[in-house]
Protein backbone atom coordinates (compact mmCIF):
# COMPACT_ATOMS: atom_id res chain seq x y z
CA UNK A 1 0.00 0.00 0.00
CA UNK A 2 1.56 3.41 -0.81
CA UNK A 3 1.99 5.28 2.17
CA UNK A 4 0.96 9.32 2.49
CA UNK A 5 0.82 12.27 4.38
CA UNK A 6 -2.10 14.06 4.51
CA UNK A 7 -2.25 17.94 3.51
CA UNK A 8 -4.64 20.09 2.42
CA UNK A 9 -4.21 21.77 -1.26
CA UNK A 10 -3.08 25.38 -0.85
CA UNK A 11 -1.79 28.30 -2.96
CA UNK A 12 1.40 29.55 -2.61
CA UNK A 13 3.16 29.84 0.64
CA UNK A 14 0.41 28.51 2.27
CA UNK A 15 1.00 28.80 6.40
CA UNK A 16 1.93 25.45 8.39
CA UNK A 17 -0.38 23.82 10.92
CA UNK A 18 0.90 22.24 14.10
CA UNK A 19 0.33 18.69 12.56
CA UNK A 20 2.28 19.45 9.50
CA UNK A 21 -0.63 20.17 7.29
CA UNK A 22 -1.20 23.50 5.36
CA UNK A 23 -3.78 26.05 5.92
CA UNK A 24 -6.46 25.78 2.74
CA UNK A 25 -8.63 28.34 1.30
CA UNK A 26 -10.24 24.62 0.25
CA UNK A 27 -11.36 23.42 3.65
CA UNK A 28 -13.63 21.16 2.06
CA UNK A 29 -10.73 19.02 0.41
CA UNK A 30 -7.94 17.04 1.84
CA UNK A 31 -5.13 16.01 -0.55
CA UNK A 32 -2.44 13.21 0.09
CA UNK A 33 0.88 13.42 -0.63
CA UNK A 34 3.79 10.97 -0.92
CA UNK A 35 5.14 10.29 3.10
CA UNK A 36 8.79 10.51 4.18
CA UNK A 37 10.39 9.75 7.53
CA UNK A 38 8.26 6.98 8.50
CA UNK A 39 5.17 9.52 9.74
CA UNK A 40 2.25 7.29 10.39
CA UNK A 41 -1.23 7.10 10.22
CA UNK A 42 -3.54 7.22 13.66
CA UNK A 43 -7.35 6.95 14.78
CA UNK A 44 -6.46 10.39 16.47
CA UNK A 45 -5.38 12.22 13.27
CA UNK A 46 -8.10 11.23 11.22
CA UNK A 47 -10.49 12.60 13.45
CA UNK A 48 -8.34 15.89 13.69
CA UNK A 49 -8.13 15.99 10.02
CA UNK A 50 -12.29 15.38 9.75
CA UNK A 51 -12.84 17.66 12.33
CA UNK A 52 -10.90 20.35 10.22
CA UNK A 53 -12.95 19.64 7.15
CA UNK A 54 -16.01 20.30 8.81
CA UNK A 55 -16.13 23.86 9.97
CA UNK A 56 -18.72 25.62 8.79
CA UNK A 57 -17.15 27.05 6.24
CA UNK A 58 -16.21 24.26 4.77
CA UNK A 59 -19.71 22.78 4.63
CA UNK A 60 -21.10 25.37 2.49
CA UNK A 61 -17.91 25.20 -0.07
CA UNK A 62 -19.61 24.71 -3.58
CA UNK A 63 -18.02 22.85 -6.52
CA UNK A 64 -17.56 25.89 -8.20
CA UNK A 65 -15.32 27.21 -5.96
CA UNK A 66 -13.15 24.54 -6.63
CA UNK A 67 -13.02 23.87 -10.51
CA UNK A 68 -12.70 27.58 -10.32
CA UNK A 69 -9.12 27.29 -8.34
CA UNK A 70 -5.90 27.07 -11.06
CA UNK A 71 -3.83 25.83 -7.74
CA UNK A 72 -6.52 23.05 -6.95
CA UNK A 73 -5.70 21.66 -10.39
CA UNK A 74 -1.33 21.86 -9.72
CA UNK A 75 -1.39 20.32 -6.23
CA UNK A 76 -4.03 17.51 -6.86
CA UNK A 77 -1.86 16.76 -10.25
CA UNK A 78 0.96 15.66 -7.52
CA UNK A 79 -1.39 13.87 -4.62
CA UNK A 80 -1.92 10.61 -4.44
CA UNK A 81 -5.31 10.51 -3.11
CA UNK A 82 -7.72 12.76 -1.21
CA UNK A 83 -11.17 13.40 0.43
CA UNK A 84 -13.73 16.11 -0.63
CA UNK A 85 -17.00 17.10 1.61
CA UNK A 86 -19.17 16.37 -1.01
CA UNK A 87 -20.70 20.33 -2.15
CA UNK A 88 -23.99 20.86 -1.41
CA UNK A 89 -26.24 20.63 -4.03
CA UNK A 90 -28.04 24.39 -4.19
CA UNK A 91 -24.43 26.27 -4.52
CA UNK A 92 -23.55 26.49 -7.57
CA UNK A 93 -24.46 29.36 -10.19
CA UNK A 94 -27.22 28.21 -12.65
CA UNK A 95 -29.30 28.49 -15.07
CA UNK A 96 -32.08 29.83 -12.60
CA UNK A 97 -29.62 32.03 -10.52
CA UNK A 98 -26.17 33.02 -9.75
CA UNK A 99 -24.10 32.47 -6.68
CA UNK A 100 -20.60 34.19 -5.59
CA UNK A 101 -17.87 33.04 -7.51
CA UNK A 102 -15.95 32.36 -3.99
CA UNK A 103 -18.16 31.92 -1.56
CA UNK A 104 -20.90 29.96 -3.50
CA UNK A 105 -23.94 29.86 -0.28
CA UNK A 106 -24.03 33.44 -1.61
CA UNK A 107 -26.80 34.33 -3.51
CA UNK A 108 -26.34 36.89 -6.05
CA UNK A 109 -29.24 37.16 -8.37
CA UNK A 110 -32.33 35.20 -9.87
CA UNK A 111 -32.46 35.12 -13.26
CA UNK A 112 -35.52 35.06 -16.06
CA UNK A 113 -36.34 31.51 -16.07
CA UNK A 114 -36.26 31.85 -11.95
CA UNK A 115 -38.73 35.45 -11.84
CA UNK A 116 -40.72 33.39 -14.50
CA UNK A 117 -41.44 29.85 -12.70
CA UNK A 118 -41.77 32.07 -9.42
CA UNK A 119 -43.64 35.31 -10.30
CA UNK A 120 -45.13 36.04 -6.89
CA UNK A 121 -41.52 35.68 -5.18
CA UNK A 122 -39.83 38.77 -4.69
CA UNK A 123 -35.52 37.49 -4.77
CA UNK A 124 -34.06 40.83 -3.72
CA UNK A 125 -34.03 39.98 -0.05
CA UNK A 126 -32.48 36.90 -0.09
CA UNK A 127 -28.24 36.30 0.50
CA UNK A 128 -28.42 33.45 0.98
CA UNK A 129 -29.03 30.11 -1.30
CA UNK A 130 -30.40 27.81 1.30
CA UNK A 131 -32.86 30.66 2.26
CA UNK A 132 -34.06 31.13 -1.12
CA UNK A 133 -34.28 27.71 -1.98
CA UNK A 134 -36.27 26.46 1.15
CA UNK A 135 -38.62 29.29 0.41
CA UNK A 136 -39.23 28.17 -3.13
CA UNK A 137 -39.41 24.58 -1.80
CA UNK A 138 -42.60 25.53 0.32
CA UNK A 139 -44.03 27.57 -2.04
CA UNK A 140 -44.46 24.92 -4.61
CA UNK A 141 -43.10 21.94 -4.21
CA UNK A 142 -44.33 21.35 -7.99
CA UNK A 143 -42.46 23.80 -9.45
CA UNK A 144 -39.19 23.79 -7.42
CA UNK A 145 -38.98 20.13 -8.73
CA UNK A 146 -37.84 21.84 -11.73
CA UNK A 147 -35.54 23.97 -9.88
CA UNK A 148 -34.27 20.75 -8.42
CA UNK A 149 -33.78 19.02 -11.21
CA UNK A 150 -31.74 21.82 -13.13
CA UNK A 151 -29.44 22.12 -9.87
CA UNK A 152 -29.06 18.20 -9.85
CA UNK A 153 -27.91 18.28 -13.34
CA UNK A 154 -25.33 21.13 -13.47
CA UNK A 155 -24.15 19.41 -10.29
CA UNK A 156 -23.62 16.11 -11.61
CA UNK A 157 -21.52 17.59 -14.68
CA UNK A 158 -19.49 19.75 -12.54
CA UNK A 159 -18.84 16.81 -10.39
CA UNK A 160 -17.62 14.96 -13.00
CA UNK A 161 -14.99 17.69 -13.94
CA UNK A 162 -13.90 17.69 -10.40
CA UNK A 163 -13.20 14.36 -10.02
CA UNK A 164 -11.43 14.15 -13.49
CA UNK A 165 -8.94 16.86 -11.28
CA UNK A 166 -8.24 14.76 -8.33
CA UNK A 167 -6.52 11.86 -7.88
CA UNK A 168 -8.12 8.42 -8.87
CA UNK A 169 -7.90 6.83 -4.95
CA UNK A 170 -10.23 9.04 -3.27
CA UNK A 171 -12.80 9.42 -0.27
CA UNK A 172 -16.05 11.65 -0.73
CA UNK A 173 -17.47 12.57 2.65
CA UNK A 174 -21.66 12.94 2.55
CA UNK A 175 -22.94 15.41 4.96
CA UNK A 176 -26.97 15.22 5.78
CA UNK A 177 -29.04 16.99 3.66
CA UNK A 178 -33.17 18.43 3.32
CA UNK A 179 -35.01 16.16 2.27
CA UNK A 180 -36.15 18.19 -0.50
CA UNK A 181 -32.63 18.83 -2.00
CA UNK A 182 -30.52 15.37 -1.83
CA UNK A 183 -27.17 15.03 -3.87
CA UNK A 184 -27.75 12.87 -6.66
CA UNK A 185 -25.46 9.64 -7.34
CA UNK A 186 -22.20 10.20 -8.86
CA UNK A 187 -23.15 7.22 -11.61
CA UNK A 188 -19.66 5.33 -11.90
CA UNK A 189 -17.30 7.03 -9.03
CA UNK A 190 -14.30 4.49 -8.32
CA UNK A 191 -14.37 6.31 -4.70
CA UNK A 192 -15.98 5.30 -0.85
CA UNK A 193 -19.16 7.73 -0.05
CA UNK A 194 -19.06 8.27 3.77
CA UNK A 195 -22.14 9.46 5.05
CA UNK A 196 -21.07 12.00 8.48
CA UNK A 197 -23.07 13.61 10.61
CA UNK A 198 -21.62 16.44 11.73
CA UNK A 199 -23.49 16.38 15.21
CA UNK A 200 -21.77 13.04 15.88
CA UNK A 201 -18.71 12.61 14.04
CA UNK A 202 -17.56 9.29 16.32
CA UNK A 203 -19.07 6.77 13.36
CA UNK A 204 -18.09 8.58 10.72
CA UNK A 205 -14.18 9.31 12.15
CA UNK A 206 -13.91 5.46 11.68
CA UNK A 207 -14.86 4.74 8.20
CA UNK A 208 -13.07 8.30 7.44
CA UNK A 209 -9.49 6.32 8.63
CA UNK A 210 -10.36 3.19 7.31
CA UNK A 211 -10.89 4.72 3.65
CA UNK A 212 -7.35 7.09 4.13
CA UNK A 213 -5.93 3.47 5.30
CA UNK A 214 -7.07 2.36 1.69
CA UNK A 215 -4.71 5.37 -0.23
């Protein structure tokens, strides 16, 4: 089994963490490079690392954000595996509205097709893509299945280009989501889906170190 060192993809002169890891403007993805010195592998750090992944910030990182990185591409083109907090589903800009480039749970604008399936919504209140979304989920659930199923397939493609990017051995970490916005199936991913719940991490720490055990 090739042996690694976990670290988290950075731009340049990224600062150093106390573990040896580098601070990420990509909390939501852990990339692992080749080991020296005979570091090993513990229980302890995997939770550490998971723990790390899933501040809040990190659980609102969109796949946009990340296809949109040029230093994403370089340092996964060296890793030999890694673990992604799979985006949410909602941020990402669209065909029905636009997010921030950077901070995707931004909401930036509806657009025609959105003002047109949604007349009596007024959008210029919302900043947030959750917000929005859960308000035109209750609405009409009829028509935000449309909504749904645009988001679910501009996801899907995006995720595909992201994965192309990182390394073939790879972990994808599933956080919970409404009911009325799942993540799709990535048809065909070679990689483990680990379902966490960030209220109690304990079960999902485990499989988390048993799939970096795998890399």
């Amino acid at each position: 089994m090739q042996q690694c060192l976990m670290y988290q993809a950075v731009a340049a002169r990224p600062p150093q963490l106390d573990d040896g890891a580098s601070a990420s403007p990509h909390r939501a993805v852990l990339l692992l490079g080749i080991r020296g010195g005979g570091r090993r592998r513990s229980p302890l750090l995997a939770r550490r690392v998971l723990d790390r992944m899933l501040v809040p910030a990190a659980q609102v990182e969109g796949v946009d954000f990340h296809l949109g990185d040029p230093a994403l591409r370089a340092a996964a083109a060296s890793a030999c595996g890694y673990a992604l907090v799979l985006p949410p589903l909602g941020n990402l800009t669209n065909r029905f509205y636009a997010v921030h480039p950077r901070r995707n749970d931004r909401f930036i604008a509806a657009r025609a097709p959105l003002r047109a399936l949604f007349p009596e919504v007024d959008f210029t209140h919302f900043a947030f893509t959750g917000h929005v979304l859960g308000t035109l989920a209750a609405t009409c659930p009829e028509r935000f299945i449309e909504v749904r199923r645009a988001l679910a397939t501009a996801w899907l493609h995006r995720m595909e280009a992201l994965l192309q990017i990182l390394p073939e051995r790879g972990a994808l970490i599933e956080l919970p989501a409404p009911g009325w916005l799942p993540r799709p199936v990535l048809p065909g991913a070679p990689v483990r889906r680990i379902a966490v719940d960030p209220d109690d991490r304990g079960p999902g720490a485990g499989a988390f170190d048993e799939a970096l055990a795998r890399m």
